[in-house]
C-alpha atoms as a PDB file:
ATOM      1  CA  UNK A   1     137.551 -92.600   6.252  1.00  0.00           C
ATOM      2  CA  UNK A   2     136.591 -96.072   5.530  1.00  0.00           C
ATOM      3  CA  UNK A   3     136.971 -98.048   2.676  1.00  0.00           C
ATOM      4  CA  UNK A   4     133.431 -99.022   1.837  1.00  0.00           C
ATOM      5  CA  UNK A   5     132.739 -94.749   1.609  1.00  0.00           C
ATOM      6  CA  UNK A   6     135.139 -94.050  -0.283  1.00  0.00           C
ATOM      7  CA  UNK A   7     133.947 -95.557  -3.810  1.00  0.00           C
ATOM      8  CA  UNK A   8     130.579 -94.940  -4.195  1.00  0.00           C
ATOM      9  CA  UNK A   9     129.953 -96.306  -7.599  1.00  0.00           C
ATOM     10  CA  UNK A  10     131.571 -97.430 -11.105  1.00  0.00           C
ATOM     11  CA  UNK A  11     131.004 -94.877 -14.402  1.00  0.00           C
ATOM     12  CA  UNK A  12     130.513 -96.909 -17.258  1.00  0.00           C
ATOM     13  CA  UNK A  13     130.205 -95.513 -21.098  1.00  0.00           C
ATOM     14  CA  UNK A  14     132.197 -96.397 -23.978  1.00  0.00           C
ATOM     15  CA  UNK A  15     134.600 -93.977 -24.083  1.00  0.00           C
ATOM     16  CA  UNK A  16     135.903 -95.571 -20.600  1.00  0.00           C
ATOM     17  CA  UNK A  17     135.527 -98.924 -22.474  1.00  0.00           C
ATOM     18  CA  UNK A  18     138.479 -97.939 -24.376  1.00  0.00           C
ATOM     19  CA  UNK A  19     140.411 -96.613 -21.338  1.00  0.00           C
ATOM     20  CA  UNK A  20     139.952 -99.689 -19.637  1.00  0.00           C
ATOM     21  CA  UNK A  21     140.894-102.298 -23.013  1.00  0.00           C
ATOM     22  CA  UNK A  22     144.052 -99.774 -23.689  1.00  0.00           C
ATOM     23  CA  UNK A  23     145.393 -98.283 -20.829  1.00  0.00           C
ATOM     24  CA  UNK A  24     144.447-100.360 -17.793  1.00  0.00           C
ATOM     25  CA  UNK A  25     141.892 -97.190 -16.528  1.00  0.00           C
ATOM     26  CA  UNK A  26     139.029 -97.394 -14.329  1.00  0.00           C
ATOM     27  CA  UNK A  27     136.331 -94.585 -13.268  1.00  0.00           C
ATOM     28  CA  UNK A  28     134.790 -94.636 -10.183  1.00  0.00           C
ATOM     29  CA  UNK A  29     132.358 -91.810  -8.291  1.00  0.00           C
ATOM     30  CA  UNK A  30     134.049 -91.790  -4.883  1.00  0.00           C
ATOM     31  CA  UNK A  31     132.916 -89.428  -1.500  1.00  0.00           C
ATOM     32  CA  UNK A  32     134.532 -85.851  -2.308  1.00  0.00           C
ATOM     33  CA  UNK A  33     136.603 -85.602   0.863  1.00  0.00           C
ATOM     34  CA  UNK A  34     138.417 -88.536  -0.197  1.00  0.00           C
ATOM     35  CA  UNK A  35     142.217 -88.281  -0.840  1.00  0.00           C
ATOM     36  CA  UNK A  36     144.227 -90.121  -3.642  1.00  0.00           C
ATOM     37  CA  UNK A  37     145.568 -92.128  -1.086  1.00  0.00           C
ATOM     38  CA  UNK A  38     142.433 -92.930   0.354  1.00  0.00           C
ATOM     39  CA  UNK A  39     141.187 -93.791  -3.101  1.00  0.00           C
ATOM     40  CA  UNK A  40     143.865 -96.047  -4.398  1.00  0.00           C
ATOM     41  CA  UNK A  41     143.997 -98.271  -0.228  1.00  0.00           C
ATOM     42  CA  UNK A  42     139.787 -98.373  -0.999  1.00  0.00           C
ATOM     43  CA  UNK A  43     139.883 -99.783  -5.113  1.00  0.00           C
ATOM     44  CA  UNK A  44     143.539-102.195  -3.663  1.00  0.00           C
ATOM     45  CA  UNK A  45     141.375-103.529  -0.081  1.00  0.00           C
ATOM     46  CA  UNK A  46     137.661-104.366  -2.192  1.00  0.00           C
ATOM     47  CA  UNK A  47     139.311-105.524  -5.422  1.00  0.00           C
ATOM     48  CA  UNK A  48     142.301-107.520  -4.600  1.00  0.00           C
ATOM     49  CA  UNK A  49     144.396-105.242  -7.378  1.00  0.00           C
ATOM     50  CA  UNK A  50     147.602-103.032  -7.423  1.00  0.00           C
ATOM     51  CA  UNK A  51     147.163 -99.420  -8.291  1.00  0.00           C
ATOM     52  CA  UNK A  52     149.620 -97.602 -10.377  1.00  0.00           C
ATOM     53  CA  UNK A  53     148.307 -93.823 -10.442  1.00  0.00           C
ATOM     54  CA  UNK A  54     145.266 -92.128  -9.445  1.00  0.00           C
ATOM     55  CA  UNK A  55     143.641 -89.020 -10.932  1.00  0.00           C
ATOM     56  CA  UNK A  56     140.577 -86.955  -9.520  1.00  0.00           C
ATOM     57  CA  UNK A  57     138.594 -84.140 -10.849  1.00  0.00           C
ATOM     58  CA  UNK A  58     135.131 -82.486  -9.250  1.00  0.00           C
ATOM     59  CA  UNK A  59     132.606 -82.383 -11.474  1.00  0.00           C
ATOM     60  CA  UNK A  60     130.194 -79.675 -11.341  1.00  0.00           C
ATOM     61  CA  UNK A  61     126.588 -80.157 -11.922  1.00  0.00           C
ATOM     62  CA  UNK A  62     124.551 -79.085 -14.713  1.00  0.00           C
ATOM     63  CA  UNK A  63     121.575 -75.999 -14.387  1.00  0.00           C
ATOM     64  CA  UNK A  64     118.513 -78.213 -15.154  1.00  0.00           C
ATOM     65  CA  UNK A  65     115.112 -76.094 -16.122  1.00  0.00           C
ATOM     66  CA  UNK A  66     111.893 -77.680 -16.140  1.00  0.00           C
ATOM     67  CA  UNK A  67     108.938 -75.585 -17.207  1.00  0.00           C
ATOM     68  CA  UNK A  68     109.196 -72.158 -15.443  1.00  0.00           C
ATOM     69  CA  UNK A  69     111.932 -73.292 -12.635  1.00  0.00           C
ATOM     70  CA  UNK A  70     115.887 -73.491 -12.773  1.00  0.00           C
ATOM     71  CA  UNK A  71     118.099 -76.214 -10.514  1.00  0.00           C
ATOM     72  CA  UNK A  72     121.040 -77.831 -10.505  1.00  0.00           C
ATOM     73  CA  UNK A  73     122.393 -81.300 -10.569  1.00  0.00           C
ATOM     74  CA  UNK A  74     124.584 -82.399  -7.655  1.00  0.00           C
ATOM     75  CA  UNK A  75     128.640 -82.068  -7.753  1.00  0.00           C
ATOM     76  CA  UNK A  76     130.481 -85.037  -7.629  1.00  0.00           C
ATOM     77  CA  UNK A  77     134.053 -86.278  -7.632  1.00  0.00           C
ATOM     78  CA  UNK A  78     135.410 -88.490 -10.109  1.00  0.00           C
ATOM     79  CA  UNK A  79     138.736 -90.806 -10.134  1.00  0.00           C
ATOM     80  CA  UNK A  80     140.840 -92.317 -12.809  1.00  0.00           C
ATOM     81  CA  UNK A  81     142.736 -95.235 -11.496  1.00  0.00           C
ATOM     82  CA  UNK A  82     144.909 -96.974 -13.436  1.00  0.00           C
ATOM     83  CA  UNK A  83     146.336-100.565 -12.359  1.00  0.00           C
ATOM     84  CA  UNK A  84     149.205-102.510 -13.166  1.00  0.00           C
ATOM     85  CA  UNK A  85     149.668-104.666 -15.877  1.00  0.00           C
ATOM     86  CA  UNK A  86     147.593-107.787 -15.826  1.00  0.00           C
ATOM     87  CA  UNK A  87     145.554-106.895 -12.976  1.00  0.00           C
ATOM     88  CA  UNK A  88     141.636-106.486 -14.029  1.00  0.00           C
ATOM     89  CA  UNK A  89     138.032-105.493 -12.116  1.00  0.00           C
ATOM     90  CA  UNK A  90     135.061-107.603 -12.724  1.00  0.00           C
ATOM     91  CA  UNK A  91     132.367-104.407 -12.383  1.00  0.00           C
ATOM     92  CA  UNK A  92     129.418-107.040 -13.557  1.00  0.00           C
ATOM     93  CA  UNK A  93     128.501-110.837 -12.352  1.00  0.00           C
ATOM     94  CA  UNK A  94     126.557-111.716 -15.930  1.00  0.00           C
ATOM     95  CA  UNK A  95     127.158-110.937 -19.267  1.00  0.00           C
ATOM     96  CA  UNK A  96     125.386-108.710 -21.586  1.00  0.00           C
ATOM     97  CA  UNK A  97     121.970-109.668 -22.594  1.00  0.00           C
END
């Protein structure tokens, strides 16, 4: 697998504010055949950072309804990936307007 389809995307809220000021933690939205392994050589290789742990969970999608007719959101897989201390990921270019 290669490193650019591993990670497909950053999850930002504020609860993983907090993770990242106090424990180091990052969430990403990686490809769900992708390994810890995989996951920590992809976040190491496109962010010039150690990792220190990985954790992944699959998250299942929601049943939607709109009007008369039921769906479902997409699964997706999730990872937790903590660094070492003093290491950091710049997710934006600007600041906050």
């Amino acid at each position: 697998m290669k490193f650019f389809d591993v990670i497909k995307g950053p999850i930002i809220t504020e609860k993983l504010d907090l993770a990242r000021e106090k424990h180091r933690q990052y969430s990403f939205v990686v490809d769900k055949k992708a390994t810890k392994h995989d996951i920590a050589n992809a976040v190491t290789s496109q962010f010039k950072v150690t990792v220190t742990g990985v954790r992944t969970l699959i998250m299942r999608g929601k049943i939607k309804r709109v009007g008369m007719s039921m769906g479902q959101r997409s699964n997706f897989k999730k990872a937790f990936v903590t660094l070492k201390e003093g290491d950091k990921i710049e997710l934006f270019e600007g600041g906050a307007a």
